[in-house]
PDB file of N, CA and C in Angstrom:
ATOM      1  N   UNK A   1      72.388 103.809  93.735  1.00  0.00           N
ATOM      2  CA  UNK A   1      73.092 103.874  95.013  1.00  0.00           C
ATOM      3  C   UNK A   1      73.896 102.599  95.246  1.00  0.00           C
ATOM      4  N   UNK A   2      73.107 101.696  94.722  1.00  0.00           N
ATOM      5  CA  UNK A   2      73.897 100.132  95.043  1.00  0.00           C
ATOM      6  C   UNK A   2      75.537 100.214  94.419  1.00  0.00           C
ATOM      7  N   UNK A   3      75.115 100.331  92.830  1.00  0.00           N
ATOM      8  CA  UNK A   3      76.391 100.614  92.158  1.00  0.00           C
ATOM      9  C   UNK A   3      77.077 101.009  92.656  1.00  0.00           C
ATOM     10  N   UNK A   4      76.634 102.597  92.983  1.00  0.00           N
ATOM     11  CA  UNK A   4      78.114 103.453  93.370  1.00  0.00           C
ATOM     12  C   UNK A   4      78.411 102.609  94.846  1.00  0.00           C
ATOM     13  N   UNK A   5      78.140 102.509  95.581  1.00  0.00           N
ATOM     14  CA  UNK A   5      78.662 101.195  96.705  1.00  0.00           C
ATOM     15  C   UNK A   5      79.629 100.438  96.556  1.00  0.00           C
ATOM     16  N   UNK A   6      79.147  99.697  95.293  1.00  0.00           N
ATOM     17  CA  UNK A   6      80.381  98.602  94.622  1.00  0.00           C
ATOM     18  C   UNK A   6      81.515  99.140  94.420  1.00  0.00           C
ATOM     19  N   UNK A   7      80.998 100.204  93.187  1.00  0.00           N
ATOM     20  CA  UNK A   7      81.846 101.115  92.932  1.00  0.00           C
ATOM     21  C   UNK A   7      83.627 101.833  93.602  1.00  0.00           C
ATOM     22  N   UNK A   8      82.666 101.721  94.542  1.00  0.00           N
ATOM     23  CA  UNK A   8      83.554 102.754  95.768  1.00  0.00           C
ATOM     24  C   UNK A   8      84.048 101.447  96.409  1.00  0.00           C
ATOM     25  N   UNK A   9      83.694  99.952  96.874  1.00  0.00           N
ATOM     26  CA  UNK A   9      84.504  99.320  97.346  1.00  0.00           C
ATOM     27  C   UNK A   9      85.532  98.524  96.173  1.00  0.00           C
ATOM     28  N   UNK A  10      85.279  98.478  95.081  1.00  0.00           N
ATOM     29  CA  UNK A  10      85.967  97.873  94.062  1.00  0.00           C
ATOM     30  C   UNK A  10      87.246  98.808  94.076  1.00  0.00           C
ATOM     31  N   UNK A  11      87.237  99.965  94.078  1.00  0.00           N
ATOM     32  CA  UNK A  11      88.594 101.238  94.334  1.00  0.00           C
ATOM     33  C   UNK A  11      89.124 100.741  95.354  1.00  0.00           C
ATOM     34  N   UNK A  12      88.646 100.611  96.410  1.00  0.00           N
ATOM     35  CA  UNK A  12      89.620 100.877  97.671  1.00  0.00           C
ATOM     36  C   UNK A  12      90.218  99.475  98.007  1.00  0.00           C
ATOM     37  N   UNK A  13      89.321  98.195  97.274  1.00  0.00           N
ATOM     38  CA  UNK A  13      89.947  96.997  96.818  1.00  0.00           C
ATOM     39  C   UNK A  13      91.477  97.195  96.614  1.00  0.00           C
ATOM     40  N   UNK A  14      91.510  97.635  95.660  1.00  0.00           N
ATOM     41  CA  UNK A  14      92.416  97.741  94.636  1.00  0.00           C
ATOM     42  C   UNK A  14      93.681  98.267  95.311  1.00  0.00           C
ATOM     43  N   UNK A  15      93.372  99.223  95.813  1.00  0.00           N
ATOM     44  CA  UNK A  15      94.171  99.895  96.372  1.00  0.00           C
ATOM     45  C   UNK A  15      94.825  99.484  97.806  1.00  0.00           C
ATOM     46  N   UNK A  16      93.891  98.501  98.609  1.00  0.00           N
ATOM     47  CA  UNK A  16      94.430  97.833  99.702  1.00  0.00           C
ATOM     48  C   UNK A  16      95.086  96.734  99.295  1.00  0.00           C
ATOM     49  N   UNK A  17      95.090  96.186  98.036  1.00  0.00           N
ATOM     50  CA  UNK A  17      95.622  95.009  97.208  1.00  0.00           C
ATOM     51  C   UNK A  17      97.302  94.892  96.760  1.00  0.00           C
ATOM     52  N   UNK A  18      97.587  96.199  97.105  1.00  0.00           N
ATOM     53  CA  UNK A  18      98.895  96.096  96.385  1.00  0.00           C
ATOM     54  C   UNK A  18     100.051  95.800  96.765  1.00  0.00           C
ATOM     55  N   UNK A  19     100.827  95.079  96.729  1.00  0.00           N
ATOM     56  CA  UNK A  19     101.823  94.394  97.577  1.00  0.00           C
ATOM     57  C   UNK A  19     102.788  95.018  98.277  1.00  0.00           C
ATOM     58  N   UNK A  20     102.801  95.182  99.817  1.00  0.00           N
ATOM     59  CA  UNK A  20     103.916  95.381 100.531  1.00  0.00           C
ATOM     60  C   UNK A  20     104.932  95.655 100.312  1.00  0.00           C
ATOM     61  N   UNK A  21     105.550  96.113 100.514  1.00  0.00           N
ATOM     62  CA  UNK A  21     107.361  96.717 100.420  1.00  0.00           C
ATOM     63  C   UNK A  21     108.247  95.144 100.193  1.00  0.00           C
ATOM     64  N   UNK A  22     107.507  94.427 101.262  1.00  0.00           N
ATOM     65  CA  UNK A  22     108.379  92.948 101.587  1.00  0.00           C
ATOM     66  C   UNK A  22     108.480  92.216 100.175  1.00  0.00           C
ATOM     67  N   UNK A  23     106.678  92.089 100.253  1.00  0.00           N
ATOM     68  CA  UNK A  23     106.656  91.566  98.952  1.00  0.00           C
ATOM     69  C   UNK A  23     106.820  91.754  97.984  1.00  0.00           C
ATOM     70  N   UNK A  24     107.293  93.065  97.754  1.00  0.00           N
ATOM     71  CA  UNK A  24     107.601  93.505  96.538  1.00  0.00           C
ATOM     72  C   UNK A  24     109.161  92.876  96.040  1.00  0.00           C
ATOM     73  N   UNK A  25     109.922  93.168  97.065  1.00  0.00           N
ATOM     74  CA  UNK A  25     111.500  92.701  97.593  1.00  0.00           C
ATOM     75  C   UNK A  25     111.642  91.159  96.939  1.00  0.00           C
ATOM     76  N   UNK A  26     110.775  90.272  97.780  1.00  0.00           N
ATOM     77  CA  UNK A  26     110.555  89.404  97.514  1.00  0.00           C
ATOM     78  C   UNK A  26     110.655  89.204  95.933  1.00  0.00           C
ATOM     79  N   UNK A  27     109.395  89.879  95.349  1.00  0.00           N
ATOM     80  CA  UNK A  27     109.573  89.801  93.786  1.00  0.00           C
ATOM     81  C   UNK A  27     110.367  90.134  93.044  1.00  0.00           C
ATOM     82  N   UNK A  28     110.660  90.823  93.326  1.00  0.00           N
ATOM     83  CA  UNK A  28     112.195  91.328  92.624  1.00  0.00           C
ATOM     84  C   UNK A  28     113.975  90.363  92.506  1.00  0.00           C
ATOM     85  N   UNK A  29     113.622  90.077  94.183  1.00  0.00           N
ATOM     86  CA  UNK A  29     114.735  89.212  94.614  1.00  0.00           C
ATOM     87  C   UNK A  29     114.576  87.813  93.555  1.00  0.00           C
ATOM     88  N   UNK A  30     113.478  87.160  93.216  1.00  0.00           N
ATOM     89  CA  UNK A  30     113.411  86.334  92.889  1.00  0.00           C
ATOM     90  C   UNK A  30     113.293  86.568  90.980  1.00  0.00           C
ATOM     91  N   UNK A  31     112.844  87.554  90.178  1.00  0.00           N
ATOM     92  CA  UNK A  31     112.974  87.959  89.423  1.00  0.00           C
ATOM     93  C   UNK A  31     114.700  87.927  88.754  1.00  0.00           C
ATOM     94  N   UNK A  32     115.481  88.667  89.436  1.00  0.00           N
ATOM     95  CA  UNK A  32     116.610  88.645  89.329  1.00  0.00           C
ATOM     96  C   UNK A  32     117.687  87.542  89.580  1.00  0.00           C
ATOM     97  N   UNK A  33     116.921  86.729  90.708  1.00  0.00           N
ATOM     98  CA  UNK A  33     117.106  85.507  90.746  1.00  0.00           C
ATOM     99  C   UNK A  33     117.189  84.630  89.296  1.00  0.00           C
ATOM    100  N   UNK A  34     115.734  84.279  88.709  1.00  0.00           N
ATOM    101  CA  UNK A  34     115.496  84.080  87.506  1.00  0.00           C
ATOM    102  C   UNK A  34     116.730  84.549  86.688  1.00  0.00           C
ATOM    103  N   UNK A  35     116.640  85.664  86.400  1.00  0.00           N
ATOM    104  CA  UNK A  35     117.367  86.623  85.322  1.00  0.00           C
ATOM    105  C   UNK A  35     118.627  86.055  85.470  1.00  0.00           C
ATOM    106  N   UNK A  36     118.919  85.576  86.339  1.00  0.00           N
ATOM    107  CA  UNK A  36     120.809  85.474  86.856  1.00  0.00           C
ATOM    108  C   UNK A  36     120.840  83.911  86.094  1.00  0.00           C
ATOM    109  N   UNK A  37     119.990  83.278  86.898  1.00  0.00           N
ATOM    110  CA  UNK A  37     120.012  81.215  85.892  1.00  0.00           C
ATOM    111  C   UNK A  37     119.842  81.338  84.513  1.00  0.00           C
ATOM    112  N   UNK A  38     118.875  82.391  83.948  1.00  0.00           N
ATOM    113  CA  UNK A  38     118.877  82.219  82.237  1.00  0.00           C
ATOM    114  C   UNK A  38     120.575  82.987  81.950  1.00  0.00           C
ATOM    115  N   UNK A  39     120.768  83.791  82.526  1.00  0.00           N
ATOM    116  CA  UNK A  39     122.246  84.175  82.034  1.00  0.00           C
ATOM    117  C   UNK A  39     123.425  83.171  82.241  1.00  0.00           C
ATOM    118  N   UNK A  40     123.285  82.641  83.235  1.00  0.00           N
ATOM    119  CA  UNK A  40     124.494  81.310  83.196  1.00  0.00           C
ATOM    120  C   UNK A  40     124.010  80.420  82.492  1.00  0.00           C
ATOM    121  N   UNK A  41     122.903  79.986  82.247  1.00  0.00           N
ATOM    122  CA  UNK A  41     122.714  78.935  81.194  1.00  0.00           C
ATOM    123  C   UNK A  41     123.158  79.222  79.527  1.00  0.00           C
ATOM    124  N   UNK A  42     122.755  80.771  79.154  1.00  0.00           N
ATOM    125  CA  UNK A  42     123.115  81.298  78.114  1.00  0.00           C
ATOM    126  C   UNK A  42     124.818  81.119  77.992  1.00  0.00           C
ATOM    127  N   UNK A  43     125.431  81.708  79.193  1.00  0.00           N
ATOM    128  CA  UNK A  43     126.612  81.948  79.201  1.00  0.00           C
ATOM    129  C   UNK A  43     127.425  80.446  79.021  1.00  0.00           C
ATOM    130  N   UNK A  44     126.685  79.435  79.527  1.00  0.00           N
ATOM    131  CA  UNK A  44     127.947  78.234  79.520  1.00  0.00           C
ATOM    132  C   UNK A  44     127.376  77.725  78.306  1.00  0.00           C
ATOM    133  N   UNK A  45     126.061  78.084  77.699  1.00  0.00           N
ATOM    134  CA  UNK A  45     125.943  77.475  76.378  1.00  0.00           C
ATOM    135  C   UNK A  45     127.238  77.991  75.044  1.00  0.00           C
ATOM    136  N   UNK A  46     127.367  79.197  75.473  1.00  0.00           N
ATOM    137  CA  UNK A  46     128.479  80.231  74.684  1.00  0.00           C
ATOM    138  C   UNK A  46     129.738  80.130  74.956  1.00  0.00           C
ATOM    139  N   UNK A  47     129.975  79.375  76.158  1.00  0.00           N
ATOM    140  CA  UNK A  47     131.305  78.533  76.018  1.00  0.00           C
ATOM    141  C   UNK A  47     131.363  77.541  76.098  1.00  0.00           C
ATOM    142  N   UNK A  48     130.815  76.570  75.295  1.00  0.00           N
ATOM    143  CA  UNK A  48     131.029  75.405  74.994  1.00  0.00           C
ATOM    144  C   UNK A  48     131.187  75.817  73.483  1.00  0.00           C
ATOM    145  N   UNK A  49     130.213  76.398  72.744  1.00  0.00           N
ATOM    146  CA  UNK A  49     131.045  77.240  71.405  1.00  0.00           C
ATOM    147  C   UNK A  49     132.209  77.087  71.522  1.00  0.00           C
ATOM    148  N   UNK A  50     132.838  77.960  72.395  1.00  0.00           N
ATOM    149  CA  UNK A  50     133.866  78.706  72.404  1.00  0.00           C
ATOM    150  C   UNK A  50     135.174  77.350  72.349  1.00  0.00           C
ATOM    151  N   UNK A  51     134.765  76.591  73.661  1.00  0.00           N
ATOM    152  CA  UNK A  51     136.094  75.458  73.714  1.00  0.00           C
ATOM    153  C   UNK A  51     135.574  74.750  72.329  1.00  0.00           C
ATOM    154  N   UNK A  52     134.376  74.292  71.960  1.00  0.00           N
ATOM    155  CA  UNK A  52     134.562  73.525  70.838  1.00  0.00           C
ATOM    156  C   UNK A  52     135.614  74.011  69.461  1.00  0.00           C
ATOM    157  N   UNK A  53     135.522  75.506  69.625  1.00  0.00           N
ATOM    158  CA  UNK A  53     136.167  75.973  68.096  1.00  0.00           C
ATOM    159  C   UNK A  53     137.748  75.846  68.903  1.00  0.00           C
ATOM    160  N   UNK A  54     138.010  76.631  70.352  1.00  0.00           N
ATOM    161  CA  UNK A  54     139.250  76.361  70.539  1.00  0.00           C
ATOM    162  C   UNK A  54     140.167  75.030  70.633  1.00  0.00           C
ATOM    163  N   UNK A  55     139.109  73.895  70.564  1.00  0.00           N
ATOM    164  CA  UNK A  55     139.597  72.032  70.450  1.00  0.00           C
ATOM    165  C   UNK A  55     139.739  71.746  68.934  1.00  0.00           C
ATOM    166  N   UNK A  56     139.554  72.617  68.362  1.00  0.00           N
ATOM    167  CA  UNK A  56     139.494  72.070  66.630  1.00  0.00           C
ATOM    168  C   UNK A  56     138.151  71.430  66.509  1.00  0.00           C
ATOM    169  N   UNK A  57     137.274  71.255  67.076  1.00  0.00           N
ATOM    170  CA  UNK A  57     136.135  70.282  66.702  1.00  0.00           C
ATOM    171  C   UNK A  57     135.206  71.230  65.904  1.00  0.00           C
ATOM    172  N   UNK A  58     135.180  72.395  65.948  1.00  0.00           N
ATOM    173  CA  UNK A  58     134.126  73.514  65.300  1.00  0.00           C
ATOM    174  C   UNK A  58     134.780  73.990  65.205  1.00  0.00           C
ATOM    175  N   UNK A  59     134.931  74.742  63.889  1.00  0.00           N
ATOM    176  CA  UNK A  59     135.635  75.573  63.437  1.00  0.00           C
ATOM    177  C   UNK A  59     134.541  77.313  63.426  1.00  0.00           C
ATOM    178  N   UNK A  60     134.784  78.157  63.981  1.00  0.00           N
ATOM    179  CA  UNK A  60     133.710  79.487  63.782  1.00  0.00           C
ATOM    180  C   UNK A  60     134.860  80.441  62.998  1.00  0.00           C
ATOM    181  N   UNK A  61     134.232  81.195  62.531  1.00  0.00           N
ATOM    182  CA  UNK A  61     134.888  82.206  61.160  1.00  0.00           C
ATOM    183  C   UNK A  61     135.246  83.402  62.522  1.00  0.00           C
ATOM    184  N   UNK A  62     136.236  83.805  62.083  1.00  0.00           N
ATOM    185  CA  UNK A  62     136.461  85.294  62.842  1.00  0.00           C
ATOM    186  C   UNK A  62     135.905  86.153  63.219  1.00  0.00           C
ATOM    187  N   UNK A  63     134.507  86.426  62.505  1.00  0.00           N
ATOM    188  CA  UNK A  63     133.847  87.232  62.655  1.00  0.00           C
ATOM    189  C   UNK A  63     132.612  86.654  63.723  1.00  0.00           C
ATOM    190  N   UNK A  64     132.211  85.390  63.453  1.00  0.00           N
ATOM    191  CA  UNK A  64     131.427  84.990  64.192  1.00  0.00           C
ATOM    192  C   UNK A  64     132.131  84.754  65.601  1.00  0.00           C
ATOM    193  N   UNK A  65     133.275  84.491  65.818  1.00  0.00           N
ATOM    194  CA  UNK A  65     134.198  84.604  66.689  1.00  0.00           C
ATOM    195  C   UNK A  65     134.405  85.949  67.694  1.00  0.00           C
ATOM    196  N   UNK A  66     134.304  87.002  66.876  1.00  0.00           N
ATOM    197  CA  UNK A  66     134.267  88.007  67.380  1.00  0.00           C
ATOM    198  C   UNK A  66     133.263  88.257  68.228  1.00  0.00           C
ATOM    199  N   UNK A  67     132.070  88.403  67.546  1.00  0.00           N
ATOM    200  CA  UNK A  67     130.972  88.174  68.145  1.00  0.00           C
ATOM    201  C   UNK A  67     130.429  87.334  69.626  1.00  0.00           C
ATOM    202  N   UNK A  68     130.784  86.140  69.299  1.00  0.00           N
ATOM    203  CA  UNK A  68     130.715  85.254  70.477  1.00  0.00           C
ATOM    204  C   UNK A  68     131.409  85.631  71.710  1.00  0.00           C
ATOM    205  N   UNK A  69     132.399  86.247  71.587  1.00  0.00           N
ATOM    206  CA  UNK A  69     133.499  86.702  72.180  1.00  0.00           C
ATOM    207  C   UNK A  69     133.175  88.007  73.064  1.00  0.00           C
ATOM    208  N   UNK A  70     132.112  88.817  72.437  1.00  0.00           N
ATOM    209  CA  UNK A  70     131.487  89.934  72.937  1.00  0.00           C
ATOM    210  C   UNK A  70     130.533  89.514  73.413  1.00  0.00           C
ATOM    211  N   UNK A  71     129.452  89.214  72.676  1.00  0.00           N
ATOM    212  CA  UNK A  71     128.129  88.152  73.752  1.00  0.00           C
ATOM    213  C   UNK A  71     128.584  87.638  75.239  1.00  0.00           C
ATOM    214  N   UNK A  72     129.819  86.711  75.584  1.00  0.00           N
ATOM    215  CA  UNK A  72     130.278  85.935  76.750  1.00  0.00           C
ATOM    216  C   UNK A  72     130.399  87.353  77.184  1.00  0.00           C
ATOM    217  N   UNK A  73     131.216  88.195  77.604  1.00  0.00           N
ATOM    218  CA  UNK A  73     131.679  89.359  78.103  1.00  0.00           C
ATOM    219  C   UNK A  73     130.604  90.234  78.303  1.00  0.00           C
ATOM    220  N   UNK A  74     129.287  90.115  77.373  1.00  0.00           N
ATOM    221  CA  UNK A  74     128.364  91.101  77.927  1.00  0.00           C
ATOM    222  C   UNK A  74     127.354  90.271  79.097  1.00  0.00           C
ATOM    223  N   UNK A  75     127.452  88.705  78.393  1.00  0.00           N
ATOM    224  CA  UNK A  75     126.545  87.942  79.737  1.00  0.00           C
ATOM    225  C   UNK A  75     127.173  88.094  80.773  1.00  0.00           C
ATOM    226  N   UNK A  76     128.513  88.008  80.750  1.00  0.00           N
ATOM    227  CA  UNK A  76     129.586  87.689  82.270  1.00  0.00           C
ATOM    228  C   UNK A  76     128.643  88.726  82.998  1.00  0.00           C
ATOM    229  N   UNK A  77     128.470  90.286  82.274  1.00  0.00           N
ATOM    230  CA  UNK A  77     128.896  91.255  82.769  1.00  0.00           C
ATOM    231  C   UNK A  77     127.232  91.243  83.697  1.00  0.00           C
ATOM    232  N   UNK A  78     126.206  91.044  82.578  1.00  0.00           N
ATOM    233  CA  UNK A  78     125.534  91.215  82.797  1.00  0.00           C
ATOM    234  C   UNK A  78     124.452  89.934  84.046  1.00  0.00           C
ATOM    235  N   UNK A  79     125.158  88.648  84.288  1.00  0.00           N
ATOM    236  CA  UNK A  79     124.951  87.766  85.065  1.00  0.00           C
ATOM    237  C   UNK A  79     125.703  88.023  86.509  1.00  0.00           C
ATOM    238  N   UNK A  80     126.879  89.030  86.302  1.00  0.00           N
ATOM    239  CA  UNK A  80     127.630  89.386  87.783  1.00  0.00           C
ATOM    240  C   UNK A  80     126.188  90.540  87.925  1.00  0.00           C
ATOM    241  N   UNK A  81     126.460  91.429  87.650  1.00  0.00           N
ATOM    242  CA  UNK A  81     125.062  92.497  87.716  1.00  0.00           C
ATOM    243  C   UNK A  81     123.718  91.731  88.578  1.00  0.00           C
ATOM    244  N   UNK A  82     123.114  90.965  87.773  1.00  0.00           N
ATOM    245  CA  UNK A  82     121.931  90.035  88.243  1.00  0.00           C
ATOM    246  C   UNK A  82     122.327  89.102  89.747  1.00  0.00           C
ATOM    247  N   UNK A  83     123.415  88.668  89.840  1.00  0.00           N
ATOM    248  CA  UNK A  83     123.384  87.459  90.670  1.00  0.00           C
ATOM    249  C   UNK A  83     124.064  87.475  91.905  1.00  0.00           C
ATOM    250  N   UNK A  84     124.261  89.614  91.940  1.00  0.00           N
ATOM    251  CA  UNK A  84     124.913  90.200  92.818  1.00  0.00           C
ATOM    252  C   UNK A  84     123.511  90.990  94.189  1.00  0.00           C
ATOM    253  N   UNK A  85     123.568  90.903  95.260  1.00  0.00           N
ATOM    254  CA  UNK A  85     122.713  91.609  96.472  1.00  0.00           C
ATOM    255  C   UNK A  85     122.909  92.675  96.021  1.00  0.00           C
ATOM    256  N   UNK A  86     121.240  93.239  95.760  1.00  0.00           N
ATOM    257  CA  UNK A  86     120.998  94.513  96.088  1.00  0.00           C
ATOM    258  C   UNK A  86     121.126  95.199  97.349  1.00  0.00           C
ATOM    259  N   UNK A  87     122.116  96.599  97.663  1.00  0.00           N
ATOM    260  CA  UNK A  87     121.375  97.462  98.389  1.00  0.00           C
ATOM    261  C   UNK A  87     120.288  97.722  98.738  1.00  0.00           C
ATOM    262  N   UNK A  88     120.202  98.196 100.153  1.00  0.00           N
ATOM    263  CA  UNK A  88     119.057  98.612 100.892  1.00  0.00           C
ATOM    264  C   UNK A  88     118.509  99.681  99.287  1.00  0.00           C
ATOM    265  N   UNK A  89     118.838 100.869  99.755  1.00  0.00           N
ATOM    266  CA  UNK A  89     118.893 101.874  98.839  1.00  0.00           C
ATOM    267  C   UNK A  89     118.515 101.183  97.166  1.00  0.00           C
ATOM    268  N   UNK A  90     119.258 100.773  96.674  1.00  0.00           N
ATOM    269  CA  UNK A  90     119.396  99.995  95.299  1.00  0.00           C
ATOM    270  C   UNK A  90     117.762  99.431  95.211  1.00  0.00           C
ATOM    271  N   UNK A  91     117.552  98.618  96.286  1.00  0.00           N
ATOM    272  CA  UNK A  91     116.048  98.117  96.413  1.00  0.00           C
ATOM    273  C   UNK A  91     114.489  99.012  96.763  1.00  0.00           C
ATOM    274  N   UNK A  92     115.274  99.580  97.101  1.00  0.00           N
ATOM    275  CA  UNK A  92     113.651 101.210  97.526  1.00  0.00           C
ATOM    276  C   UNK A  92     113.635 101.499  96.211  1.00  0.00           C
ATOM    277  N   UNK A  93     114.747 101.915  95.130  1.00  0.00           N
ATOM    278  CA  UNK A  93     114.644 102.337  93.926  1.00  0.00           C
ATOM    279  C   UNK A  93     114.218 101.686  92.620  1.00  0.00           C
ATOM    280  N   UNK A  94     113.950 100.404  93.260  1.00  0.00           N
ATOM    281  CA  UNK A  94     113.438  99.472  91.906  1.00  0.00           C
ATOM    282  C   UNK A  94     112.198  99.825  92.626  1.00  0.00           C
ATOM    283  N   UNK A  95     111.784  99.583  94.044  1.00  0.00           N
ATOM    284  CA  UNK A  95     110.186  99.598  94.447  1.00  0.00           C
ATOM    285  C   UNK A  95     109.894 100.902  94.097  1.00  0.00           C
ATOM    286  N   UNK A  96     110.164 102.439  93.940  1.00  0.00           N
ATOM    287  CA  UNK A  96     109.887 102.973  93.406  1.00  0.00           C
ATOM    288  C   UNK A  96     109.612 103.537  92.138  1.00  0.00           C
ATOM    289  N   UNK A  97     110.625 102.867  91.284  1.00  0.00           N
ATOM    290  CA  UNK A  97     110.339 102.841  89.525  1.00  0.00           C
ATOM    291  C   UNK A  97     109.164 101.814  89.444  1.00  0.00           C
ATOM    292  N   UNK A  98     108.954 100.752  89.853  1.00  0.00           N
ATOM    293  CA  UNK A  98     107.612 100.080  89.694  1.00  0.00           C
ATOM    294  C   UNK A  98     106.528 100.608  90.118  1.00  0.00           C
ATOM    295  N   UNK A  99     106.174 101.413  91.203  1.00  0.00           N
ATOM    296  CA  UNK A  99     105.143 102.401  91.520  1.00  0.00           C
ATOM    297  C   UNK A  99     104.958 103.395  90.270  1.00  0.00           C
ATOM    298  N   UNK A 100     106.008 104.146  90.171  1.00  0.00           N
ATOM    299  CA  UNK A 100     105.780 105.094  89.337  1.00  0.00           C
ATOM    300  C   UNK A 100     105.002 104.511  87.878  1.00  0.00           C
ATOM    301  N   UNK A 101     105.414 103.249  87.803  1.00  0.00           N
ATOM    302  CA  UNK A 101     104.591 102.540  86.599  1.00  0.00           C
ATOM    303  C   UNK A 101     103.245 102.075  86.222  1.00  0.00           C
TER     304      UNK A 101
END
């Protein structure tokens, strides 16, 4: 009888434990936050590449050129994405794909 006691409050623990709508917001906001500084750090590391080969000081092969060239353009793309306010809407839908998880 004791057990199942525990039992039964260790569940409903759990379940009163789980973070708020706010806080969820919160986590996310700051997540993406995160996500947005490693992408500008990535991104200005990838153009300093870039001016070094365009100053003559580094020379990069065309192909690696190419490349670099697509990387900047997918961080741009992907650091405007991150470092942009979510919607009301936009934000219920991340708190709901994380539930569903």
């Amino acid at each position: 009888l004791v057990s199942r006691q525990v039992h039964s409050w260790s569940i409903s623990s759990f379940f009163s434990s789980a973070p708020s709508t706010s806080e969820q917001e919160e986590e996310i906001t700051a997540e993406r936050e995160k996500r947005s500084t490693e992408l500008k750090h990535q991104l200005e590391v990838l153009m300093e590449q870039l001016e070094r080969h365009n100053s003559g000081v580094q020379r990069i092969s065309d192909d690696r050129l190419s490349s670099l060239q697509k990387r900047i353009a997918a961080y741009e793309e992907q650091w405007r994405e991150f470092s942009r306010e979510l919607s009301a809407e936009e934000m219920q839908d991340l708190i709901n794909s994380r539930a569903e998880l």
